[in-house]
C-alpha atoms as a PDB file:
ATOM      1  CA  UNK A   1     -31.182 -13.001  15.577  1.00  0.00           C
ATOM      2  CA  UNK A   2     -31.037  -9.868  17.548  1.00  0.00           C
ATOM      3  CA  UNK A   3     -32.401  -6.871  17.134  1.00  0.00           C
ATOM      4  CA  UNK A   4     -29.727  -3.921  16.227  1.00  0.00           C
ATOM      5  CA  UNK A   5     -32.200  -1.156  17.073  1.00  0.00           C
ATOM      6  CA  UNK A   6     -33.279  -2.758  20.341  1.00  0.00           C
ATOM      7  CA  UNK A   7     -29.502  -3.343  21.638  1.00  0.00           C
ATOM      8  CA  UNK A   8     -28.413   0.072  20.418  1.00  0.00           C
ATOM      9  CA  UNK A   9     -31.588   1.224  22.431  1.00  0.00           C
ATOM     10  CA  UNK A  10     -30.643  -1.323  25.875  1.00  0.00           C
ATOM     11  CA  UNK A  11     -27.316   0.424  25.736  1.00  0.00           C
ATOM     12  CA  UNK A  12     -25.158  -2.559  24.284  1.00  0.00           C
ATOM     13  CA  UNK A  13     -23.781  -1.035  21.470  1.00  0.00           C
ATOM     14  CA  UNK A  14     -21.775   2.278  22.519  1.00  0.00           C
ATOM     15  CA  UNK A  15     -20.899   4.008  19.201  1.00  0.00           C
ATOM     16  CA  UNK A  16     -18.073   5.920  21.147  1.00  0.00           C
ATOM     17  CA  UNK A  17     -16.126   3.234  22.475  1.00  0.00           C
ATOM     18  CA  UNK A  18     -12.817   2.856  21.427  1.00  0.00           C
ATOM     19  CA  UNK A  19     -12.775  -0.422  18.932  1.00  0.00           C
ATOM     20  CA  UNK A  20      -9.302   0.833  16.919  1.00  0.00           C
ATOM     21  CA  UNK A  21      -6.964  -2.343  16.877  1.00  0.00           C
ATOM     22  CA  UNK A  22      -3.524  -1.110  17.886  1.00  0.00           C
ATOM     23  CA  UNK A  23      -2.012  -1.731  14.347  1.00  0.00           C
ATOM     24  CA  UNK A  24       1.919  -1.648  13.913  1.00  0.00           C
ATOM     25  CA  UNK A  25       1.509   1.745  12.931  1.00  0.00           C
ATOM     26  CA  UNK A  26      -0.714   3.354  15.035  1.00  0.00           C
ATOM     27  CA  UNK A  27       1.803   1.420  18.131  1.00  0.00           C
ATOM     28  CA  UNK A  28       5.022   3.431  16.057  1.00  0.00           C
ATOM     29  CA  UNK A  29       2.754   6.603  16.348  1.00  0.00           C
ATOM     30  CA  UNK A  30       1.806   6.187  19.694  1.00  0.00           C
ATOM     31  CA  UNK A  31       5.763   5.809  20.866  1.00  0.00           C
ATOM     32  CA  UNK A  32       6.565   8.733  18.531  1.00  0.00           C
ATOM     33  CA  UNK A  33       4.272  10.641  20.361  1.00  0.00           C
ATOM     34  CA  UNK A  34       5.041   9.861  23.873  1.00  0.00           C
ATOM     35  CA  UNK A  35       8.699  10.500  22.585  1.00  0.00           C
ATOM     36  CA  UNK A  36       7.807  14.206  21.717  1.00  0.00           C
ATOM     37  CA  UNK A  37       6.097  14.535  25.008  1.00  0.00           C
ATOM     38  CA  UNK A  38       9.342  13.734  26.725  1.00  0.00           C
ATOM     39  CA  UNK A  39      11.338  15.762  24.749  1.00  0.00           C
ATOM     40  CA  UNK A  40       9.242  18.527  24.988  1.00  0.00           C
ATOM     41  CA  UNK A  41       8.878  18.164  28.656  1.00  0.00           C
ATOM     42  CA  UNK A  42      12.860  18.190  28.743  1.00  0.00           C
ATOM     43  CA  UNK A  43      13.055  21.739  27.394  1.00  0.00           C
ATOM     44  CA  UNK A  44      10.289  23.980  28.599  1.00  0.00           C
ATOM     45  CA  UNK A  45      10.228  26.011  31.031  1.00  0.00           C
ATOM     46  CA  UNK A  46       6.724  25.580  33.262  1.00  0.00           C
ATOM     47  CA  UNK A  47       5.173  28.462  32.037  1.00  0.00           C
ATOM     48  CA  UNK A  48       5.547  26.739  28.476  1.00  0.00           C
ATOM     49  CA  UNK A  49       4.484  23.567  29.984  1.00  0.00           C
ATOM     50  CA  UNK A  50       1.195  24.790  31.539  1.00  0.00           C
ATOM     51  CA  UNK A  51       0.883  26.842  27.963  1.00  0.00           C
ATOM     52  CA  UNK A  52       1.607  23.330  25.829  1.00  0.00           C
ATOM     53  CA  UNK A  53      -0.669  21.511  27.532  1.00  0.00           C
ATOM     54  CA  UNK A  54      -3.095  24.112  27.430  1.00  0.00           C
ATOM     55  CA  UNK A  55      -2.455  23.746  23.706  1.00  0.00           C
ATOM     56  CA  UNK A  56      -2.765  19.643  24.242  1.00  0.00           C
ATOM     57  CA  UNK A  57      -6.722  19.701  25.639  1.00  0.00           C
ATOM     58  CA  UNK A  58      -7.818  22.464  23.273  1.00  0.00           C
ATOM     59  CA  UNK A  59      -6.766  20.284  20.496  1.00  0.00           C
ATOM     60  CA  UNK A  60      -8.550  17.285  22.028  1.00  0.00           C
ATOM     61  CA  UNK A  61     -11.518  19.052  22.097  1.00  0.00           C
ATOM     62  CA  UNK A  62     -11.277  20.418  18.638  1.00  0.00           C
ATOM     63  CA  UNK A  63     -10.874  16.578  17.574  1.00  0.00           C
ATOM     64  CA  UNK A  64     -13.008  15.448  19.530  1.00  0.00           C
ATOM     65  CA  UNK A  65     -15.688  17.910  17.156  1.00  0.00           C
ATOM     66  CA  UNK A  66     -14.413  16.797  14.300  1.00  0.00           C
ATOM     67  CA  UNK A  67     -14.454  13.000  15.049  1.00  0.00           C
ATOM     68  CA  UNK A  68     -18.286  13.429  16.095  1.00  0.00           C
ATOM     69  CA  UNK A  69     -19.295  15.405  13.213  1.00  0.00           C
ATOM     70  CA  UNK A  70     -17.255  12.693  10.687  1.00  0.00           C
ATOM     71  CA  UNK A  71     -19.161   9.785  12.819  1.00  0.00           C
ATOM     72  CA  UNK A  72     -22.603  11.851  12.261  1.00  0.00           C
ATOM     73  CA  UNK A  73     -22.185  12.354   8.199  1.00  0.00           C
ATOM     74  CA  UNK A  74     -20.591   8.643   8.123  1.00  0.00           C
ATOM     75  CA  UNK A  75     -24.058   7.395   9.419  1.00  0.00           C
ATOM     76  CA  UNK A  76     -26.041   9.610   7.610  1.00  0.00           C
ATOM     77  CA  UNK A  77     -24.073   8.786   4.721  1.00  0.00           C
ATOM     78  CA  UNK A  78     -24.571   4.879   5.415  1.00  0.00           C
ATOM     79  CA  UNK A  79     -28.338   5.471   6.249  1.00  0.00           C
ATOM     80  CA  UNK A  80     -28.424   7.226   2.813  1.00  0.00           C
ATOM     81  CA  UNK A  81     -26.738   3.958   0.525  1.00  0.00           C
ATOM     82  CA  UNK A  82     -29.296   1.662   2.774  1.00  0.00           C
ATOM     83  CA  UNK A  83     -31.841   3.516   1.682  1.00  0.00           C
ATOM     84  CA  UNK A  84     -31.446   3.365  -1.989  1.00  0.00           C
ATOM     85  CA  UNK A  85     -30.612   0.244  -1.861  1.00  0.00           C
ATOM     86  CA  UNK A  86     -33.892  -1.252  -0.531  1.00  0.00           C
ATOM     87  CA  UNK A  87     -36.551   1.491  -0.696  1.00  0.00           C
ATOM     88  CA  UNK A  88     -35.467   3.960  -3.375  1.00  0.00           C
ATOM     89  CA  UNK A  89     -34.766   1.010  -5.849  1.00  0.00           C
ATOM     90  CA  UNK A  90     -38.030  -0.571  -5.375  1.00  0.00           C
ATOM     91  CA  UNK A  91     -39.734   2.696  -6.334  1.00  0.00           C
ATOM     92  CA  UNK A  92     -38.646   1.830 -10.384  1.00  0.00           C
END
């Protein structure tokens, strides 16, 4: 059996790598987006361009925040039900 902690540590686990399946939905997102993009790209003028996609990688950033602090209370959350399940439980 391996050991989780020591292939987390060897770098063989990477907690930030992409592992979504691309799902019917997520595909019909995707193409809805890249629809938009055209669209968009279509009508502006550059100025709005260089001011939308401005807009684009501050809002990556912003999720980018959010998804790290959801993975970090996720864990913690995890670490919390292991816990009680075999330590705090044994205490009664």
């Amino acid at each position: 059996m391996s050991n989780f902690i020591e292939d987390f540590y060897y770098g063989n686990i990477e907690p930030q790598e992409c592992t979504t399946n691309l799902t019917a939905k997520i595909k019909k997102n995707l193409s809805e987006l890249a629809d938009k993009e055209v669209q968009l790209a279509s009508i502006l003028t550059n100025k709005e361009k260089a001011l939308f996609t401005d807009y684009v990688a501050t809002y990556i950033k912003f999720s980018s925040t959010c998804n790290a602090d959801s993975f970090t209370v996720g864990f913690r959350l995890g670490a919390r039900f292991t816990y009680d399940t075999f330590i705090e439980n044994k205490k009664g």
